[in-house]
N, C-alpha and C. Protein backbone atom coordinates (compact mmCIF):
# COMPACT_ATOMS: atom_id res chain seq x y z
N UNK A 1 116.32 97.62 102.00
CA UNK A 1 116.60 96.30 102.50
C UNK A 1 118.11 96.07 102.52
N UNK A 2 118.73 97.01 101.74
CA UNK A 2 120.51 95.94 101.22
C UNK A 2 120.88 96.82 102.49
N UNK A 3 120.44 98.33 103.15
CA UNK A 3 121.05 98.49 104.09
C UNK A 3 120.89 98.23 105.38
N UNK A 4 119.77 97.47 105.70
CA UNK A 4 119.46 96.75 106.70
C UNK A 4 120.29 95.14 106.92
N UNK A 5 120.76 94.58 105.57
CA UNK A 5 120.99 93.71 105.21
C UNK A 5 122.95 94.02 105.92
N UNK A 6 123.67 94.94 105.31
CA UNK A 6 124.63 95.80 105.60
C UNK A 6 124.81 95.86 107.26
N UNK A 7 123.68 96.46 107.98
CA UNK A 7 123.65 96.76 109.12
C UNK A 7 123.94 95.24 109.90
N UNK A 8 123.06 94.29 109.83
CA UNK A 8 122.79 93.18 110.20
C UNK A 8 124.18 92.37 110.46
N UNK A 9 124.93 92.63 109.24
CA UNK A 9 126.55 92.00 108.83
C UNK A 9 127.30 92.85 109.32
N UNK A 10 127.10 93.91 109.84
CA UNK A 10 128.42 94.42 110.70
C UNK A 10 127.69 93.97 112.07
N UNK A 11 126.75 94.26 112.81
CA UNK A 11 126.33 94.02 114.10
C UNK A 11 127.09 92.90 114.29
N UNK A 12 126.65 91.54 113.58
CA UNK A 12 127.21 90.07 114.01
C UNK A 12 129.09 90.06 113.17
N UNK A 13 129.66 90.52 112.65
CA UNK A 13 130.89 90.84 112.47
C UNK A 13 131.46 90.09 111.40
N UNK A 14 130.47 90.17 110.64
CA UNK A 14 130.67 89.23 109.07
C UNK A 14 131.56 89.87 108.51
N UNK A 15 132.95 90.04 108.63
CA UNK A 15 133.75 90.80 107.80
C UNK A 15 134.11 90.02 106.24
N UNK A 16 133.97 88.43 106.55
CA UNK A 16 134.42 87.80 105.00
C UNK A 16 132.89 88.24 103.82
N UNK A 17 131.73 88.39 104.76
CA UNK A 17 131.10 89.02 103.51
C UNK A 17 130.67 89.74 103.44
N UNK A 18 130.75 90.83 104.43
CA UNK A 18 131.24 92.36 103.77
C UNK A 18 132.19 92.89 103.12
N UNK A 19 133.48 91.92 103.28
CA UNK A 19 134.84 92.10 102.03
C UNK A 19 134.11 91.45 100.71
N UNK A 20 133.30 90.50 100.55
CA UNK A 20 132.90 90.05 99.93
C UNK A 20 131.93 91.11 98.54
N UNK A 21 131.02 91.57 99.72
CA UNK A 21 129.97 92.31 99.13
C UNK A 21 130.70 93.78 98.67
N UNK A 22 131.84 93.98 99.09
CA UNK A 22 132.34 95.06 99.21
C UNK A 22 133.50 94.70 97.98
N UNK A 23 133.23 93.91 97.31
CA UNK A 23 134.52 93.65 96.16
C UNK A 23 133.92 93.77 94.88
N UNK A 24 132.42 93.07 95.28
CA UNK A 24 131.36 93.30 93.93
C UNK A 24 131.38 94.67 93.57
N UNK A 25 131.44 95.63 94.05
CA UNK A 25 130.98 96.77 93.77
C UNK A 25 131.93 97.56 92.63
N UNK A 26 131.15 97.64 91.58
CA UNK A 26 132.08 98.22 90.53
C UNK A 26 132.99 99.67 90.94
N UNK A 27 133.63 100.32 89.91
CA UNK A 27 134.33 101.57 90.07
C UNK A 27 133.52 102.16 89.66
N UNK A 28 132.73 102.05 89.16
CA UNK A 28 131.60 103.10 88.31
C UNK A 28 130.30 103.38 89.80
N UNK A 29 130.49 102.43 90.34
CA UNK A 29 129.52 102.29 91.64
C UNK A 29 130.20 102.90 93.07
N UNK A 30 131.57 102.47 92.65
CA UNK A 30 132.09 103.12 93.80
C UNK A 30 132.10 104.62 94.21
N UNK A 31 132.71 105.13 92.56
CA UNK A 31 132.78 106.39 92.50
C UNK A 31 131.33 107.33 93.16
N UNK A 32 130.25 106.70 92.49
CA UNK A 32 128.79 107.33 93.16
C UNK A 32 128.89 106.91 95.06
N UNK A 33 130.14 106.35 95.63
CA UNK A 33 129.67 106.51 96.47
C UNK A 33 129.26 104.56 97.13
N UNK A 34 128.93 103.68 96.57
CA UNK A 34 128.31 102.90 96.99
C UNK A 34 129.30 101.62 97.46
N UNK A 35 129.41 101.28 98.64
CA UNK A 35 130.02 100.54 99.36
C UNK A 35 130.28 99.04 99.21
N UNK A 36 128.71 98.19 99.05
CA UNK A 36 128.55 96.96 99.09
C UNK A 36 127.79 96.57 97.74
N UNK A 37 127.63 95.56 97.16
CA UNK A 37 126.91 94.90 96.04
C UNK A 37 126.19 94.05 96.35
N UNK A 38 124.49 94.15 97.24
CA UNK A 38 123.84 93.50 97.89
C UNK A 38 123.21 92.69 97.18
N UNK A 39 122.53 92.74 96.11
CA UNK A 39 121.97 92.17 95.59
C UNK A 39 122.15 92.20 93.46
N UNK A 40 122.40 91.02 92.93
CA UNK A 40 122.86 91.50 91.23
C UNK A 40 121.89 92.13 90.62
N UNK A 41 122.79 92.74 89.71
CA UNK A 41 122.25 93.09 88.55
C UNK A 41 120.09 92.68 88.14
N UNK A 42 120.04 93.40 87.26
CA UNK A 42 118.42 92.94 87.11
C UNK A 42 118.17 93.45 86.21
N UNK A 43 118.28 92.72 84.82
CA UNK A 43 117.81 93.53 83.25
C UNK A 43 116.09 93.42 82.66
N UNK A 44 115.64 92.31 83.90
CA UNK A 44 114.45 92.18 82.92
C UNK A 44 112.99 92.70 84.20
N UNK A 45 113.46 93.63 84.34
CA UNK A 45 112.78 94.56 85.53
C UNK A 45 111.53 94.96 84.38
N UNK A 46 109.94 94.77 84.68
CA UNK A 46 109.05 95.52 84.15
C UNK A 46 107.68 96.15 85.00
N UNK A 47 107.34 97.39 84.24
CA UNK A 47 106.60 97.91 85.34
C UNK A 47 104.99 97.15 85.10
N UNK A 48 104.09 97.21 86.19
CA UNK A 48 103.22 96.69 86.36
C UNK A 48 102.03 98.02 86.33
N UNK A 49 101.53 98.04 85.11
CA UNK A 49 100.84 99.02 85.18
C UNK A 49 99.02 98.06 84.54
N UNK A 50 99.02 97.04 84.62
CA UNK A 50 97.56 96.54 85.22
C UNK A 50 97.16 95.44 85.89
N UNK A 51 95.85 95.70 86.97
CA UNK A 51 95.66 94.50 87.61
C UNK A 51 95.77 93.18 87.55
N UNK A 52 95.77 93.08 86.11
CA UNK A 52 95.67 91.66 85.48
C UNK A 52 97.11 91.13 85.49
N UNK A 53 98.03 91.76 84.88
CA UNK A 53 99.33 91.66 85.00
C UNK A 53 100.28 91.17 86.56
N UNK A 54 99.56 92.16 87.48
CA UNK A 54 99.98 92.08 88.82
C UNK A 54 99.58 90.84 89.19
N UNK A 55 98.33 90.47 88.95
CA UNK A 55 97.80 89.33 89.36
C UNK A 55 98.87 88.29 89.14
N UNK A 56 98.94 87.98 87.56
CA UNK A 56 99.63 87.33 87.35
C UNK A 56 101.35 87.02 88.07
N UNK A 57 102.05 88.09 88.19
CA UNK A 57 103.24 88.25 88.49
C UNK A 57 103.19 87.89 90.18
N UNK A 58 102.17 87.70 90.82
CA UNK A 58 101.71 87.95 92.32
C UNK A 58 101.49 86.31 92.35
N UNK A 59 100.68 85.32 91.65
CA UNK A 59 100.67 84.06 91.44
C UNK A 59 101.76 83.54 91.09
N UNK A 60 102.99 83.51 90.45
CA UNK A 60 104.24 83.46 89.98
C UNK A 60 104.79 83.64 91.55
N UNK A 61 104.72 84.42 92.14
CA UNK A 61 105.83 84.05 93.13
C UNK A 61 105.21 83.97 94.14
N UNK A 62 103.79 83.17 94.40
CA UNK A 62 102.97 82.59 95.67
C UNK A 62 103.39 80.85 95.31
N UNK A 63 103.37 80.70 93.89
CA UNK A 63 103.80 79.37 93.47
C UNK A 63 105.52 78.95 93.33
N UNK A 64 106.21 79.81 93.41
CA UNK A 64 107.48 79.42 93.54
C UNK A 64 107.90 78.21 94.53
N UNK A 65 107.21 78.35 95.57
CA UNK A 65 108.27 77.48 96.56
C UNK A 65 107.46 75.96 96.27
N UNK A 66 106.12 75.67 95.13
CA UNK A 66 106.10 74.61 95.20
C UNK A 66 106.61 73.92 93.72
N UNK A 67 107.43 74.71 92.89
CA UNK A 67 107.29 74.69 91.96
C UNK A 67 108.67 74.03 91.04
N UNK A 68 109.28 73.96 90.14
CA UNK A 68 110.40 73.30 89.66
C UNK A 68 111.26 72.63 90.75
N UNK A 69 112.20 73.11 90.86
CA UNK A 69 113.43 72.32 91.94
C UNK A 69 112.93 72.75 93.13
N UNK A 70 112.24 74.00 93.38
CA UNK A 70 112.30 74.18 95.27
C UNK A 70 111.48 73.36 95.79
N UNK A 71 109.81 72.88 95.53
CA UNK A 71 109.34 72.29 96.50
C UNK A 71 109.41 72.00 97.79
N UNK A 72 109.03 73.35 98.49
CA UNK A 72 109.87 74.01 99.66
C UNK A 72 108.41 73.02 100.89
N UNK A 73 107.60 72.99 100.18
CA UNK A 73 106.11 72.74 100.68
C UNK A 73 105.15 72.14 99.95
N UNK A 74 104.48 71.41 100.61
CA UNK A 74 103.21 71.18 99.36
C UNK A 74 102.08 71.67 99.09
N UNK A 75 101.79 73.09 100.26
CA UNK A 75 100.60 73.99 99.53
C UNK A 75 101.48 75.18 99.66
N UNK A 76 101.44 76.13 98.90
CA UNK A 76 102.06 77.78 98.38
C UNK A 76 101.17 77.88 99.67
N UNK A 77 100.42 78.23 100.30
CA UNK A 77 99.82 79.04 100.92
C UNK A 77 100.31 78.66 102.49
N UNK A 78 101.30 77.65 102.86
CA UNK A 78 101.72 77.25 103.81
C UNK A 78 103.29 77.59 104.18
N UNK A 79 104.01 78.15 102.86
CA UNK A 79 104.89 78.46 102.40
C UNK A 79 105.29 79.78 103.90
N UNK A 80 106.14 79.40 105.19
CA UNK A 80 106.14 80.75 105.88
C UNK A 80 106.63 81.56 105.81
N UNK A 81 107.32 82.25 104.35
CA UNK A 81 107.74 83.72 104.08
C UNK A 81 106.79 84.24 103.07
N UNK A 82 105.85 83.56 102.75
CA UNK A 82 105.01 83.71 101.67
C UNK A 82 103.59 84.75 101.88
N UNK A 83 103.16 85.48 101.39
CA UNK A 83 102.21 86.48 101.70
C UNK A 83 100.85 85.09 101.08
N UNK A 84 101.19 84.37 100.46
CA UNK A 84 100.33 83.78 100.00
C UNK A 84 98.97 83.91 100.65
N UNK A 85 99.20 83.27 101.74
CA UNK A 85 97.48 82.36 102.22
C UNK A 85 96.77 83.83 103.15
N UNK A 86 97.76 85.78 103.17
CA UNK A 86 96.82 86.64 103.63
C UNK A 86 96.03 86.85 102.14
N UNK A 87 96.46 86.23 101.09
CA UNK A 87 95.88 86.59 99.73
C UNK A 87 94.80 85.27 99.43
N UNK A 88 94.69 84.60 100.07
CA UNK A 88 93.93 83.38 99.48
C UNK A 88 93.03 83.17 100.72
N UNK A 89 93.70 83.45 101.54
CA UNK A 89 92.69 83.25 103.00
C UNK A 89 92.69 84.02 104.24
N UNK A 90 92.97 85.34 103.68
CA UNK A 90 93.15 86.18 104.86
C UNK A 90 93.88 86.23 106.00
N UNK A 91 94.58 85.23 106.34
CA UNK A 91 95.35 85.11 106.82
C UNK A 91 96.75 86.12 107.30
N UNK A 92 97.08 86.27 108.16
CA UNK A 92 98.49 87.30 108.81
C UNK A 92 99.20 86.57 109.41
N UNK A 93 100.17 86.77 109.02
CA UNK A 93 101.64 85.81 109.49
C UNK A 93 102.56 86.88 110.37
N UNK A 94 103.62 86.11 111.06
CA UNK A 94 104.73 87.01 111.58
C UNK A 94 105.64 86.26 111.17
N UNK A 95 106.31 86.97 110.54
CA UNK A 95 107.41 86.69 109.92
C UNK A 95 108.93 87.20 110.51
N UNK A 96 110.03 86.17 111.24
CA UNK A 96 110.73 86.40 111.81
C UNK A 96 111.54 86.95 110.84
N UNK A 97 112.79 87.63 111.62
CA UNK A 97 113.98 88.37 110.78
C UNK A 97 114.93 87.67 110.25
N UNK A 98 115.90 87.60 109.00
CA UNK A 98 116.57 86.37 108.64
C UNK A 98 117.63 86.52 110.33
N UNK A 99 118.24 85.46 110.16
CA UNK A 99 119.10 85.63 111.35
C UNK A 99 120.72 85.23 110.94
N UNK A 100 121.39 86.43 110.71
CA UNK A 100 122.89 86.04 110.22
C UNK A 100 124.07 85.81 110.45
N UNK A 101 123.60 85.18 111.90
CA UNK A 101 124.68 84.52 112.25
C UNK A 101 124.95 83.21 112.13
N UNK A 102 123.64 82.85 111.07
CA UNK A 102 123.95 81.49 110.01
C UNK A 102 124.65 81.87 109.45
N UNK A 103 125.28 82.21 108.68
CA UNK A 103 125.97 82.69 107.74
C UNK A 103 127.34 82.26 107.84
């Protein structure tokens, strides 16, 4: 994704945040090689090794957008980046591409 993300920002000619993304990037990161700093750090990464767990972690972010400060919507399953409602109601969405020349 971060190099699609990369691609996307040179096509439309985002140079302030590709200097941007391109400043994050440690020396320890550079040295391996790596250009941009797409997305931070992530210490509390865990693996999902049962259904029950997944479940859970899969409800957690079908409920995000209605949930503390975002209240993006008032049903999760209406939510349109949300896989939610092919999980609750079978449902298939198309989901457009971000577009960054908001940016």
């Amino acid at each position: 994704m971060a190099y699609d993300i990369i691609d996307r920002l040179e096509l439309y000619g985002k140079e302030d945040v590709l200097s941007f993304l391109a400043e994050s990037v440690s020396e320890r990161e550079r040295k391996k090689g790596q250009l941009h700093k797409v997305f931070a750090e992530s210490f509390d990464a865990k693996g999902i090794y049962s259904e029950k767990f997944f479940a859970q972690k899969l409800d957690y972010i079908h409920h995000n957008p209605v949930s503390g400060k975002w209240q993006l919507v008032d049903d999760y399953t209406k939510y349109e980046h949300s896989s939610a409602s092919f999980y609750e109601r079978g449902e298939v969405k198309k989901y457009a591409p971000f577009d960054f020349r908001i940016l």
